[in-house]
Protein backbone atom coordinates (compact mmCIF):
# COMPACT_ATOMS: atom_id res chain seq x y z
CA UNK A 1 -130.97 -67.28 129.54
CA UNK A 2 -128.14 -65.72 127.99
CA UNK A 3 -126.51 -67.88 125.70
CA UNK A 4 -122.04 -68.43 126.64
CA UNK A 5 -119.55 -67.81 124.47
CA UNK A 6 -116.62 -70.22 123.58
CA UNK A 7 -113.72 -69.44 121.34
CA UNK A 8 -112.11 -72.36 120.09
CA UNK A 9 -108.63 -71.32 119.43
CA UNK A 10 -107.16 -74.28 117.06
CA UNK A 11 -103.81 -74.99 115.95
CA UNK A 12 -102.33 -77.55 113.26
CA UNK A 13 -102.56 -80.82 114.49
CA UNK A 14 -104.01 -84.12 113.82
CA UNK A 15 -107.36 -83.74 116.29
CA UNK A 16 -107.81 -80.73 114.34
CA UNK A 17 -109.60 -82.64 111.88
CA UNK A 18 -112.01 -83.59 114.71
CA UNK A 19 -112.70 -80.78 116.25
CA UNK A 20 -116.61 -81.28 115.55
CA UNK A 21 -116.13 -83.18 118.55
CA UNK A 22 -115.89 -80.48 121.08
CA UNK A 23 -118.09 -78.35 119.12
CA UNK A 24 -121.15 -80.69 119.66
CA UNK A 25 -120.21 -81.30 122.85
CA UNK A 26 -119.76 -77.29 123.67
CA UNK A 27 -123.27 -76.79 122.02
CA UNK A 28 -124.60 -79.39 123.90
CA UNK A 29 -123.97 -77.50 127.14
CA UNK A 30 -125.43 -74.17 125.94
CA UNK A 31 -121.81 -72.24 124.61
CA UNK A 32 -121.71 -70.70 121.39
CA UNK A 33 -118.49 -71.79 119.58
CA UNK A 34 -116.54 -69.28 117.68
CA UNK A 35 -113.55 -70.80 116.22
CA UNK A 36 -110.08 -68.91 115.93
CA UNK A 37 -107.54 -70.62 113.46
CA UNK A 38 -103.73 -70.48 113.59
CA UNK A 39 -102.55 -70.34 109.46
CA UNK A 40 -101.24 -73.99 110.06
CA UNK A 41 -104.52 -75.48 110.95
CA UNK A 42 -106.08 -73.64 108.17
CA UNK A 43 -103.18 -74.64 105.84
CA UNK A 44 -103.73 -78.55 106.78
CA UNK A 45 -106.63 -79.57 108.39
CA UNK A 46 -109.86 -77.21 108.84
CA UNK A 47 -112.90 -77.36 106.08
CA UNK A 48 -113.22 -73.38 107.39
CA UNK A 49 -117.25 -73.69 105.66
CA UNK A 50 -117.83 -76.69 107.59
CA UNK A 51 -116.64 -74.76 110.83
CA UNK A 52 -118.80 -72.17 110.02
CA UNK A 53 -121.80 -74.60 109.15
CA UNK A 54 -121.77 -76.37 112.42
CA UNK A 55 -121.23 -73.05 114.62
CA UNK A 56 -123.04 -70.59 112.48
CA UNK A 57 -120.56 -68.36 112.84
CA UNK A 58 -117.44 -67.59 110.14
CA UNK A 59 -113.53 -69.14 111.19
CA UNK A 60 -111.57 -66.17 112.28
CA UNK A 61 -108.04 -66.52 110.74
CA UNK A 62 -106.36 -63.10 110.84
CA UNK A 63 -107.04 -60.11 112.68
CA UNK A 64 -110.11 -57.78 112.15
CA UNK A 65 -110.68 -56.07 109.02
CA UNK A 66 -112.50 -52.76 109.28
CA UNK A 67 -116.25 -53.41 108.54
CA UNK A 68 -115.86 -56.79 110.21
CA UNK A 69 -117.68 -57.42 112.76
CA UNK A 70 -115.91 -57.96 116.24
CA UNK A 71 -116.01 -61.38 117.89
CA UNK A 72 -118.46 -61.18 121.21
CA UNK A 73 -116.97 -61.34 124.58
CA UNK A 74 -115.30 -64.73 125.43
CA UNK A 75 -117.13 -66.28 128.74
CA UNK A 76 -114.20 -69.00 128.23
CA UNK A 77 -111.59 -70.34 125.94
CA UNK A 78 -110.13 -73.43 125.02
CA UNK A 79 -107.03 -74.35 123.11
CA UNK A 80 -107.48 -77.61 121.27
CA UNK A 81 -105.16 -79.26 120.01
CA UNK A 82 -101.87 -76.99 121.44
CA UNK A 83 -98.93 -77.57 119.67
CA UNK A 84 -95.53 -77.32 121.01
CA UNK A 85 -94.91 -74.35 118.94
CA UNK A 86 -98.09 -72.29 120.01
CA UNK A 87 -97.22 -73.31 123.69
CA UNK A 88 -93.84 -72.28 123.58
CA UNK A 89 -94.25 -68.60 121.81
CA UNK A 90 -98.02 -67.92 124.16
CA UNK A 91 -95.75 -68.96 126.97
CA UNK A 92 -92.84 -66.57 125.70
CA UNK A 93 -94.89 -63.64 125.20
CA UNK A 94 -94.79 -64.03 121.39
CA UNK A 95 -98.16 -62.97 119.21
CA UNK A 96 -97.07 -63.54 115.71
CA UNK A 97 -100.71 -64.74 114.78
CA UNK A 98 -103.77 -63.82 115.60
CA UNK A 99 -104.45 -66.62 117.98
CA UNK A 100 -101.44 -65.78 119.82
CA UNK A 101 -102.22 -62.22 120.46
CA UNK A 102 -106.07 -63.01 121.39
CA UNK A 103 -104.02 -65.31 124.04
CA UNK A 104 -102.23 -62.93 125.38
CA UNK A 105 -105.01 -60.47 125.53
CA UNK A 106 -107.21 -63.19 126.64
CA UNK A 107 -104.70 -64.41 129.62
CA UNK A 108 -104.30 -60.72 130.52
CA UNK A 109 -108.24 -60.73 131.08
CA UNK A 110 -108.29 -63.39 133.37
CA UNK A 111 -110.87 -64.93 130.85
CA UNK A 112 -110.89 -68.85 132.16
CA UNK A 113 -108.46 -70.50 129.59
CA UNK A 114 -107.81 -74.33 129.28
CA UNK A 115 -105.18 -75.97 126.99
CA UNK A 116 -105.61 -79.62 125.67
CA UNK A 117 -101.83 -80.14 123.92
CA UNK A 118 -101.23 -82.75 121.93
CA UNK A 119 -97.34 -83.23 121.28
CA UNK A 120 -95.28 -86.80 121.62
CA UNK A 121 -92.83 -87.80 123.60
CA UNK A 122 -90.16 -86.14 122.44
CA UNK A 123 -91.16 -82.44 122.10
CA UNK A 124 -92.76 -83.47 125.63
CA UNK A 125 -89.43 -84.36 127.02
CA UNK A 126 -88.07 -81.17 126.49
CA UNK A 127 -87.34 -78.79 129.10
CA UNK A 128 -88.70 -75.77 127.11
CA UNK A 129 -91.92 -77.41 126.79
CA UNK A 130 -92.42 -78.31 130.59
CA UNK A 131 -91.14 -74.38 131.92
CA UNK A 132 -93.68 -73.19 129.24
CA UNK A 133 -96.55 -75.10 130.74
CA UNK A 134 -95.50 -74.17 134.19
CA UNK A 135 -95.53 -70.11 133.50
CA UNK A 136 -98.72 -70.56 131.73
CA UNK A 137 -99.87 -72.54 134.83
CA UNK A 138 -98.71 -69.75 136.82
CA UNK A 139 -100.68 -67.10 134.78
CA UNK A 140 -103.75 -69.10 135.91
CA UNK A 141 -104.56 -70.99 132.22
CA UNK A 142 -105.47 -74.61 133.02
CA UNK A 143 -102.90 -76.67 131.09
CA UNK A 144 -104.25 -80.53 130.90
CA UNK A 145 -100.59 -82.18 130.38
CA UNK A 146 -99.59 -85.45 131.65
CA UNK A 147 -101.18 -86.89 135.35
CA UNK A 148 -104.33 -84.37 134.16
CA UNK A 149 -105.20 -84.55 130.65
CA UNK A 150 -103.27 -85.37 127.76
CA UNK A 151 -100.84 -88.02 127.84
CA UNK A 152 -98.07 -87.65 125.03
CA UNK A 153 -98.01 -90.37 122.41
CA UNK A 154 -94.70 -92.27 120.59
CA UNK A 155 -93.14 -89.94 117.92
CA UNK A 156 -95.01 -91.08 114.25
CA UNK A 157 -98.11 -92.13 116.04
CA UNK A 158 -100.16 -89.41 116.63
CA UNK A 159 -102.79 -91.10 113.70
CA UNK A 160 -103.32 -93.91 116.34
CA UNK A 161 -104.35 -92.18 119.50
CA UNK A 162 -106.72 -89.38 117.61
CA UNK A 163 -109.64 -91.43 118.64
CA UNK A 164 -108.74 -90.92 122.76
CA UNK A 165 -108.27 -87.31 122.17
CA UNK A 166 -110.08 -86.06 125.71
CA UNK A 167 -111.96 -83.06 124.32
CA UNK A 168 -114.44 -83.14 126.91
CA UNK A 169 -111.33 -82.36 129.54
CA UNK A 170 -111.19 -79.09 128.04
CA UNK A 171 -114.60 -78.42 128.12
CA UNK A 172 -115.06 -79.57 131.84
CA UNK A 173 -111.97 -77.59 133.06
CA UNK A 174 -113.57 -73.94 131.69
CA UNK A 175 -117.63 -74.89 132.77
């Protein structure tokens, strides 16, 4: 059986310190993880040698340096947790990282994509943030926001709803 391949494309936000989560639970249905980093997630929350422990395989964090081995073909990708920023600029056609530009290439692929946000009320309140979701929507990337997936939490209280972050939405929306 050939073994699936899951990148785990994770941006700086609070579940980002729990992304072991999804990675068991990935593993646990046969995917090899490979994680891709934005810089803020690195910056703030990711033990990158822990990442690599539990998947085996190294964080990628910046676009391939010659001798470096490529990353295998994706089978499926999840974003976990989106910010509003990385959202916005994937939504907007911006690749300033290398997360961003692996979207882009990814979307263009038709590669099956699903986005777990987490972002509060506010920044989900704004109309930038809801005509993002819909054109990624309509580029065929599975956006769990609001009746489907993430609900937005209070502004200041993202620390008391990591515990109901639904991982294993992302997962089931891409299998």
């Amino acid at each position: 059986m050939t073994t699936r391949v899951l990148y785990l494309m994770i941006c700086g936000a609070g579940p980002a310190d729990h992304v072991d989560v999804v990675i068991d639970l990935a593993q646990d249905r046969g995917w090899s993880v490979h994680c891709v980093a934005t810089p803020a997630a690195v910056d703030h929350f990711l033990d990158l040698d822990k990442l690599e422990h539990l998947t085996g395989h190294p964080v990628r964090t910046d676009y391939q340096r010659q001798g470096q081995p490529a990353l295998p073909k994706a089978d499926a990708v999840i974003v976990a947790p989106a910010t509003y920023n990385t959202i916005n600029k994937w939504a907007a056609g911006i690749a300033d990282t290398y997360v961003l530009t692996q979207l882009a290439e990814l979307t263009g692929l038709g590669v099956p994509i699903a986005v777990l946000p987490f972002v509060n009320t506010a920044l989900a309140a704004n109309k930038v943030l809801r005509r993002s979701i819909d054109a990624l929507r309509a580029a065929g990337v599975r956006v769990l926001f609001g009746e489907d997936g993430f609900q937005p939490h209070p502004p200041r209280h993202g620390d008391r709803v990591m515990a109901e972050y639904p991982w294993q939405l992302a997962l089931d929306a891409v299998e």
